[in-house]
PDB file of N, CA and C in Angstrom:
ATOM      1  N   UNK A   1      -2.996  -0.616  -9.877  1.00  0.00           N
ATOM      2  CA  UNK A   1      -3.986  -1.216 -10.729  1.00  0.00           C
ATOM      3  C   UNK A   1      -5.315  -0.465 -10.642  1.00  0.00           C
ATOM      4  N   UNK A   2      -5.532   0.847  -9.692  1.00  0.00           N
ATOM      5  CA  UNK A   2      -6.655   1.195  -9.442  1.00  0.00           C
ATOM      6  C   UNK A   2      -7.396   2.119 -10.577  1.00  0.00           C
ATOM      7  N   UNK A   3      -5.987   2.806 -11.163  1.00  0.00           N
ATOM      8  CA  UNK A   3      -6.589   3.499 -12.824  1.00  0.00           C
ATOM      9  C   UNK A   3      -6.207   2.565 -13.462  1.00  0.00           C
ATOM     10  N   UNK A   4      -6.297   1.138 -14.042  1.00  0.00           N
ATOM     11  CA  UNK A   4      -6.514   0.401 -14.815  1.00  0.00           C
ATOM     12  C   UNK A   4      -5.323   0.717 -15.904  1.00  0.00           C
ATOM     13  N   UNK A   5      -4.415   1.335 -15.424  1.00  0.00           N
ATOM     14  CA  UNK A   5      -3.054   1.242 -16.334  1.00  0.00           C
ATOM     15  C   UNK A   5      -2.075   0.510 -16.585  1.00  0.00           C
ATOM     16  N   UNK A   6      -2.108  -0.521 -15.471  1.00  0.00           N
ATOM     17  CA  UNK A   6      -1.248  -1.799 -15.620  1.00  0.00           C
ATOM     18  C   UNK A   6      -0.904  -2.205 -16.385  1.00  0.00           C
ATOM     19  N   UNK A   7       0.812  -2.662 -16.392  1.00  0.00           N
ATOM     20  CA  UNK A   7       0.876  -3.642 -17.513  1.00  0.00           C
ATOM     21  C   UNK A   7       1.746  -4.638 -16.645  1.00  0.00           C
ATOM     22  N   UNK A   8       2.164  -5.445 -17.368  1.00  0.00           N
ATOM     23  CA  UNK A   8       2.885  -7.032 -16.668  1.00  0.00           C
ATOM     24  C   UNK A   8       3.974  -6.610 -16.248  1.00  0.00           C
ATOM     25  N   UNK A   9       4.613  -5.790 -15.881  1.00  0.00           N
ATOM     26  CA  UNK A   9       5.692  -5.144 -15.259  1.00  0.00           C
ATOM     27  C   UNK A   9       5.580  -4.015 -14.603  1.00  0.00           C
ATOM     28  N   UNK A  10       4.200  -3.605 -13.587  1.00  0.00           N
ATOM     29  CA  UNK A  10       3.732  -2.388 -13.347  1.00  0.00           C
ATOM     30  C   UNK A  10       3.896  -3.139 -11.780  1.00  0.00           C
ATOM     31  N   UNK A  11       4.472  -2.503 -10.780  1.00  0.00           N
ATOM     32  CA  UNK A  11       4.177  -2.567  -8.975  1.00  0.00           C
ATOM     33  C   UNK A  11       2.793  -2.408  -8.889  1.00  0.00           C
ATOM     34  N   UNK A  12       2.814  -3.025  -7.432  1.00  0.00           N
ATOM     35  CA  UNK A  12       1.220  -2.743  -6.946  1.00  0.00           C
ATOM     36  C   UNK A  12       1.485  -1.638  -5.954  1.00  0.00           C
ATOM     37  N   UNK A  13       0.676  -0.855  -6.044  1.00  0.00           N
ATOM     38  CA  UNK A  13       0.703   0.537  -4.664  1.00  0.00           C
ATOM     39  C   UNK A  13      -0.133   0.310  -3.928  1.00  0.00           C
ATOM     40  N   UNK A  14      -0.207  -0.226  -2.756  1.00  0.00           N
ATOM     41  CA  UNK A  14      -1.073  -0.740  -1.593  1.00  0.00           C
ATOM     42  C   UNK A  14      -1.193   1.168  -0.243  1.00  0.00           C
ATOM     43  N   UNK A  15      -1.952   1.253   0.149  1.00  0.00           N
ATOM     44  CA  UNK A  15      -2.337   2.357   1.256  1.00  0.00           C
ATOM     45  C   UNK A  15      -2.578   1.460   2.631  1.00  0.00           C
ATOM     46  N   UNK A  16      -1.294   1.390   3.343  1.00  0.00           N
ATOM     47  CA  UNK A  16      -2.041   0.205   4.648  1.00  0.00           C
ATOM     48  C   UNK A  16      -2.288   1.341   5.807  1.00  0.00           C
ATOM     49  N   UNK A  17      -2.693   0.473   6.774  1.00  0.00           N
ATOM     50  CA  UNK A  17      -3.143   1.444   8.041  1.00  0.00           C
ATOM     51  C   UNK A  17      -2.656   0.069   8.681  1.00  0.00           C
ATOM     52  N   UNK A  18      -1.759   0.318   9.567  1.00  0.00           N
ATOM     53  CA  UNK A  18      -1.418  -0.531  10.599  1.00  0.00           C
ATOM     54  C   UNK A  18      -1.734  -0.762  12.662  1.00  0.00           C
ATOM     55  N   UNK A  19      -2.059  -1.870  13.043  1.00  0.00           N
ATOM     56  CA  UNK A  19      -2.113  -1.635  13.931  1.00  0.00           C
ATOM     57  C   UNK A  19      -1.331  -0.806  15.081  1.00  0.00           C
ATOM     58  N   UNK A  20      -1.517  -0.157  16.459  1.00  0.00           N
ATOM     59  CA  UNK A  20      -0.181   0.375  16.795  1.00  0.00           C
ATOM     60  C   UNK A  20       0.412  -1.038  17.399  1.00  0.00           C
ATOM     61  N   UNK A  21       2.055  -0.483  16.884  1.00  0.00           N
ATOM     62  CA  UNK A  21       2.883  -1.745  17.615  1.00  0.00           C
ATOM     63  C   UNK A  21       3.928  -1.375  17.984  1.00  0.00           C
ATOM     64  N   UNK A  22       4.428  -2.050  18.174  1.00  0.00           N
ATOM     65  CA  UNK A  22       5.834  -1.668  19.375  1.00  0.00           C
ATOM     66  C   UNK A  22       7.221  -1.689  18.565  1.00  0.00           C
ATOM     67  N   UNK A  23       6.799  -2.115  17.112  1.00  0.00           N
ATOM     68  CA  UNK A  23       8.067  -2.223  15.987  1.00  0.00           C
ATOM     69  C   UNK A  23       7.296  -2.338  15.358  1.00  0.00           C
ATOM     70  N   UNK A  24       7.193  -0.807  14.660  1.00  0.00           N
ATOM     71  CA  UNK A  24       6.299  -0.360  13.418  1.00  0.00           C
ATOM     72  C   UNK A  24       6.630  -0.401  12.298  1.00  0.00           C
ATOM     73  N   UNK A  25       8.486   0.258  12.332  1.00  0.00           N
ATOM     74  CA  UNK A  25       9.283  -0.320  11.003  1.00  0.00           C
ATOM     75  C   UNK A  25       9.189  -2.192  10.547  1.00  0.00           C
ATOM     76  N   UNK A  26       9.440  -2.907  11.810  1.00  0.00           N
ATOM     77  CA  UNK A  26       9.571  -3.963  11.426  1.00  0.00           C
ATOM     78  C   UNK A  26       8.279  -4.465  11.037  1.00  0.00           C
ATOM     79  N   UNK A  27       7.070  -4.393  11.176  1.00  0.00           N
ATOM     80  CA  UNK A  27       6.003  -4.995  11.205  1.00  0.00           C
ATOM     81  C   UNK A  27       5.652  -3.912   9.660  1.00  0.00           C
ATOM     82  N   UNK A  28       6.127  -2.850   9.136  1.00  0.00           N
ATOM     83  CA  UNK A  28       5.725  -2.167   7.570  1.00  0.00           C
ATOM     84  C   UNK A  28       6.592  -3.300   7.076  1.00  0.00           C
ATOM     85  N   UNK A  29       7.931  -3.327   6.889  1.00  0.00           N
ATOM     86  CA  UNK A  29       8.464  -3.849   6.270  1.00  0.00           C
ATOM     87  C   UNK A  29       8.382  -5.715   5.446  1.00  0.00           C
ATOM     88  N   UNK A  30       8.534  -6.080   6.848  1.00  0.00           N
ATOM     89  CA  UNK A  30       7.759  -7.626   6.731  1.00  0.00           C
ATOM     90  C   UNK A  30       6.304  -7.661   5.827  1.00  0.00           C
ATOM     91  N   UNK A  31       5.367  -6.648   6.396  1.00  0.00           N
ATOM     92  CA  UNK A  31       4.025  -6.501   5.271  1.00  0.00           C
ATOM     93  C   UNK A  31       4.741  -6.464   3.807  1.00  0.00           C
ATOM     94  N   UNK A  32       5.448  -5.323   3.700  1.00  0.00           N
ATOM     95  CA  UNK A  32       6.485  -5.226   2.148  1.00  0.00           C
ATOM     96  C   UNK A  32       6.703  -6.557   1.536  1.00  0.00           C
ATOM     97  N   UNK A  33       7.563  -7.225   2.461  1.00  0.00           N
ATOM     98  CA  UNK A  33       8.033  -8.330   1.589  1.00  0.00           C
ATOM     99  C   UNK A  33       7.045  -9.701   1.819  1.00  0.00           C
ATOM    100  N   UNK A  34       6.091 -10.019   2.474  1.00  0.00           N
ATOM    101  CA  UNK A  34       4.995 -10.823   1.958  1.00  0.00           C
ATOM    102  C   UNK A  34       4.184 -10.760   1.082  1.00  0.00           C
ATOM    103  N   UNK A  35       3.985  -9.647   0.714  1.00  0.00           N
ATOM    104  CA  UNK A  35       2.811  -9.142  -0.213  1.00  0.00           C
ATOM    105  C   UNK A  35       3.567  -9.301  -1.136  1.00  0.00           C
ATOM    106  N   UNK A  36       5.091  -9.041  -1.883  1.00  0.00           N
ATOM    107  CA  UNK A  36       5.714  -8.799  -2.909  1.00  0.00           C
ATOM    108  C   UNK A  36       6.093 -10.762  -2.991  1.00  0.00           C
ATOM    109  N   UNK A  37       5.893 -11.322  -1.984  1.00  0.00           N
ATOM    110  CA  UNK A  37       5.776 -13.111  -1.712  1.00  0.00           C
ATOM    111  C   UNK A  37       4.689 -13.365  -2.453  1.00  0.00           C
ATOM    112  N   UNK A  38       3.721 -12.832  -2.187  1.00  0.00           N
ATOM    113  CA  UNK A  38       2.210 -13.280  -2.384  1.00  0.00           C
ATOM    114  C   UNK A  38       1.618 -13.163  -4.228  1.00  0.00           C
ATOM    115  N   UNK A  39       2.418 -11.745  -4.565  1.00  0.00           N
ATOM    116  CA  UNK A  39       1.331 -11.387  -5.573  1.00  0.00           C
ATOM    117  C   UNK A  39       2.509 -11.271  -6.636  1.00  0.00           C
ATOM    118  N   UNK A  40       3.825 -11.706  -6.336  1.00  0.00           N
ATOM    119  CA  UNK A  40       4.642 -12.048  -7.573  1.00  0.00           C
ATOM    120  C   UNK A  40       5.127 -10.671  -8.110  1.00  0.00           C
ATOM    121  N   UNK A  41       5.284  -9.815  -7.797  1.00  0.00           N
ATOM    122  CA  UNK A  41       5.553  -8.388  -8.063  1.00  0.00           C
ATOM    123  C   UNK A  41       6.052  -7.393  -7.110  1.00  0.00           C
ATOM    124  N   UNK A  42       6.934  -6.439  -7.447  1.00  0.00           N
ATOM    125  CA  UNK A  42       7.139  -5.347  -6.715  1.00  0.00           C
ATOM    126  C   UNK A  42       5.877  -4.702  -5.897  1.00  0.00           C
ATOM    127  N   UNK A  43       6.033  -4.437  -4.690  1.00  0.00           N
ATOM    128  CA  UNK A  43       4.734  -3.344  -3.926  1.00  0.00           C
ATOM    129  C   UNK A  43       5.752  -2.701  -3.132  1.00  0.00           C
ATOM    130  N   UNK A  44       4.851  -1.409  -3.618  1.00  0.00           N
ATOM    131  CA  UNK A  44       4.919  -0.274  -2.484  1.00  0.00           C
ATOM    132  C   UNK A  44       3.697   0.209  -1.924  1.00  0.00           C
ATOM    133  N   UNK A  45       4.509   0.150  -0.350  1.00  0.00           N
ATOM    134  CA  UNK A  45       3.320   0.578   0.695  1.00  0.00           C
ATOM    135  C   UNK A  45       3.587   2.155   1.199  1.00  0.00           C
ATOM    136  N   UNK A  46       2.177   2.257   1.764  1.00  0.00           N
ATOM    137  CA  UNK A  46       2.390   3.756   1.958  1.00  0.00           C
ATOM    138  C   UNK A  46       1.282   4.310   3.016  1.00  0.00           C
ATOM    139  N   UNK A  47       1.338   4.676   4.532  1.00  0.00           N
ATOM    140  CA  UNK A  47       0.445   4.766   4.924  1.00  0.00           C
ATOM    141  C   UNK A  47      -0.214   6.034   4.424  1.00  0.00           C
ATOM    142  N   UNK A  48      -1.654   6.404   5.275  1.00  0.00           N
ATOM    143  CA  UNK A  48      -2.042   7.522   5.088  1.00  0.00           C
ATOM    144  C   UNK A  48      -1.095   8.677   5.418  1.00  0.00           C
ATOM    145  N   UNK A  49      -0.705   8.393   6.932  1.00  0.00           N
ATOM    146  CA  UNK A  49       0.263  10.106   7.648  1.00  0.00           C
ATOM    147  C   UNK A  49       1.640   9.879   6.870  1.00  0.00           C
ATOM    148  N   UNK A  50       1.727   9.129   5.984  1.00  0.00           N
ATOM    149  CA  UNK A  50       3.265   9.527   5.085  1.00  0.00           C
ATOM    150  C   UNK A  50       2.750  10.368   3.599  1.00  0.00           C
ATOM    151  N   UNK A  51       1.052  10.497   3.184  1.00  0.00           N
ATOM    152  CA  UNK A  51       0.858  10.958   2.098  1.00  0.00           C
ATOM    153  C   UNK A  51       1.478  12.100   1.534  1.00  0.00           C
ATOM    154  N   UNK A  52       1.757  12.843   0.740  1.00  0.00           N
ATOM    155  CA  UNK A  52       2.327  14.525   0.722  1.00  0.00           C
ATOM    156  C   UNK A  52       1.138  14.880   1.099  1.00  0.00           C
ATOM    157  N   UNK A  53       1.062  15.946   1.300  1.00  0.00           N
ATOM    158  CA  UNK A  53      -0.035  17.070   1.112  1.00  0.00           C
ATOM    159  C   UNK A  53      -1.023  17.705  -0.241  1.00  0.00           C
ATOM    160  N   UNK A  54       0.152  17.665  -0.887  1.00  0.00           N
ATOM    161  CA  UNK A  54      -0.022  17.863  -2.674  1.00  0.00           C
ATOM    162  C   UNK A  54      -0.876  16.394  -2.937  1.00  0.00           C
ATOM    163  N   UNK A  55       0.082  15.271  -2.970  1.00  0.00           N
ATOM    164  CA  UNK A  55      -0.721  14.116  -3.611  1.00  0.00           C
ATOM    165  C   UNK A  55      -1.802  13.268  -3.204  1.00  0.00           C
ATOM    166  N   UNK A  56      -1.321  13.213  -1.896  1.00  0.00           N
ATOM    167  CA  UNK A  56      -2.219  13.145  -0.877  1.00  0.00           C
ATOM    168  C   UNK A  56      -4.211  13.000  -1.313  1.00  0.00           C
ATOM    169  N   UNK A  57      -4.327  13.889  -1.510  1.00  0.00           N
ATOM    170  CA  UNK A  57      -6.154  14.027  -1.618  1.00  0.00           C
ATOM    171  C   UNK A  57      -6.035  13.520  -3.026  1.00  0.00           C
ATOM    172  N   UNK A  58      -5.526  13.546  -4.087  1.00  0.00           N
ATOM    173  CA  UNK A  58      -5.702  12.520  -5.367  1.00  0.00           C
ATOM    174  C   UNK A  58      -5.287  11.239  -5.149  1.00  0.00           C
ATOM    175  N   UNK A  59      -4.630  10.911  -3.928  1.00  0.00           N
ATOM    176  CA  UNK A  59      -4.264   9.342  -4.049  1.00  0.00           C
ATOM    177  C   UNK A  59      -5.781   8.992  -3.254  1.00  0.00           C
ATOM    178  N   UNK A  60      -6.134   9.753  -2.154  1.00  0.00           N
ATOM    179  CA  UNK A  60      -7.581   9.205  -1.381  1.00  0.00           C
ATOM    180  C   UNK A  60      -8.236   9.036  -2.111  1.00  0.00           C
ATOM    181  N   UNK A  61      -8.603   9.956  -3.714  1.00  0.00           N
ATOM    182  CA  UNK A  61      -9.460   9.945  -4.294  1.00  0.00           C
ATOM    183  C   UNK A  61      -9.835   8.337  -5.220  1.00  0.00           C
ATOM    184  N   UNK A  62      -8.279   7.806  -4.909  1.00  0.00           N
ATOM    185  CA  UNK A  62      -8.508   6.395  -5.968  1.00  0.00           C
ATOM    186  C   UNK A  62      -8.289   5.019  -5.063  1.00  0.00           C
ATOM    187  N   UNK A  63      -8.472   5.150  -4.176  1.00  0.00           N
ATOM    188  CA  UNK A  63      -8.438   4.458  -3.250  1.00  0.00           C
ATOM    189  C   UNK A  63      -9.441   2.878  -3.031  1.00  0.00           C
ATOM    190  N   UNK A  64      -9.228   1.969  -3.391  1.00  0.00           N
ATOM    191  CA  UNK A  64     -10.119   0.757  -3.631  1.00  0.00           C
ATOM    192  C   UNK A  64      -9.774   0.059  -2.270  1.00  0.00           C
ATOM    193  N   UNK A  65     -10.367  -0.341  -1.290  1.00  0.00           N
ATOM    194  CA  UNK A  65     -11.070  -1.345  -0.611  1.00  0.00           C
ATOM    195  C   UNK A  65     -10.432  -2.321  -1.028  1.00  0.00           C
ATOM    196  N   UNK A  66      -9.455  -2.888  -0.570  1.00  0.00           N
ATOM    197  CA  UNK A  66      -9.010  -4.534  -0.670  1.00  0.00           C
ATOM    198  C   UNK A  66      -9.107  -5.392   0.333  1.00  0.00           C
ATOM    199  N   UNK A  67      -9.238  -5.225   1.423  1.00  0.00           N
ATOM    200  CA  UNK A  67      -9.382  -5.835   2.704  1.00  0.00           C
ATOM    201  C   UNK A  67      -9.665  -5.058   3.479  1.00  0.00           C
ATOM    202  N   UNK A  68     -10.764  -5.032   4.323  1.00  0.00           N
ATOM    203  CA  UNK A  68     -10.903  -4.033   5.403  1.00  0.00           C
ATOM    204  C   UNK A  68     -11.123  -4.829   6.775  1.00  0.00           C
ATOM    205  N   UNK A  69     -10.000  -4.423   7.883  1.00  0.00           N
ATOM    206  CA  UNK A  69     -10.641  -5.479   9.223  1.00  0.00           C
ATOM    207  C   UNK A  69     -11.800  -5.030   9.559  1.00  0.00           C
ATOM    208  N   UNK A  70     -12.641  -6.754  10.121  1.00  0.00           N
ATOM    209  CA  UNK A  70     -13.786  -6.258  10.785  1.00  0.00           C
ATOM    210  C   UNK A  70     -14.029  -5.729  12.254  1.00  0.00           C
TER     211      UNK A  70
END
C-alpha cells in the first residue's frame, strides 16, 4: 500500500525486524498468520537481511513506519 497502488485484492508487504529468539522460523511465521488474522488479507513478510541486493535499496527507499518499538 506504500505506492498507493492497491486495489481490494492487493497483499500487504510488511518489512519486520524481529527480536532475537530461540525459534525464529516459528515466531516469523506465527507473525505471518496473525497479521493475515488481523487485516483480512494476504501478507508477506520480509526481513531486512533476506532483502536482494538488487531490490533491496528500492524497497528501503519506500519504507513507511507502521509501528516502531519504543
Amino acid at each position: 500500500f506504500a505506492s498507493y497502488r492497491a486495489t481490494a485484492t492487493s497483499d500487504v508487504d510488511l518489512l519486520i525486524e524481529l527480536l532475537p529468539d530461540r525459534h525464529p522460523f516459528e515466531t516469523f511465521m506465527n507473525a505471518a498468520d496473525r497479521l493475515e488474522q488481523l487485516l483480512g488479507r494476504k501478507v508477506e513478510l520480509v526481513t531486512r537481511s533476506s532483502l536482494s541486493p538488487y531490490m533491496g535499496p528500492r524497497i528501503m527507499q519506500e519504507v513507511q513506519d507502521v509501528l516502531r518499538a519504543a
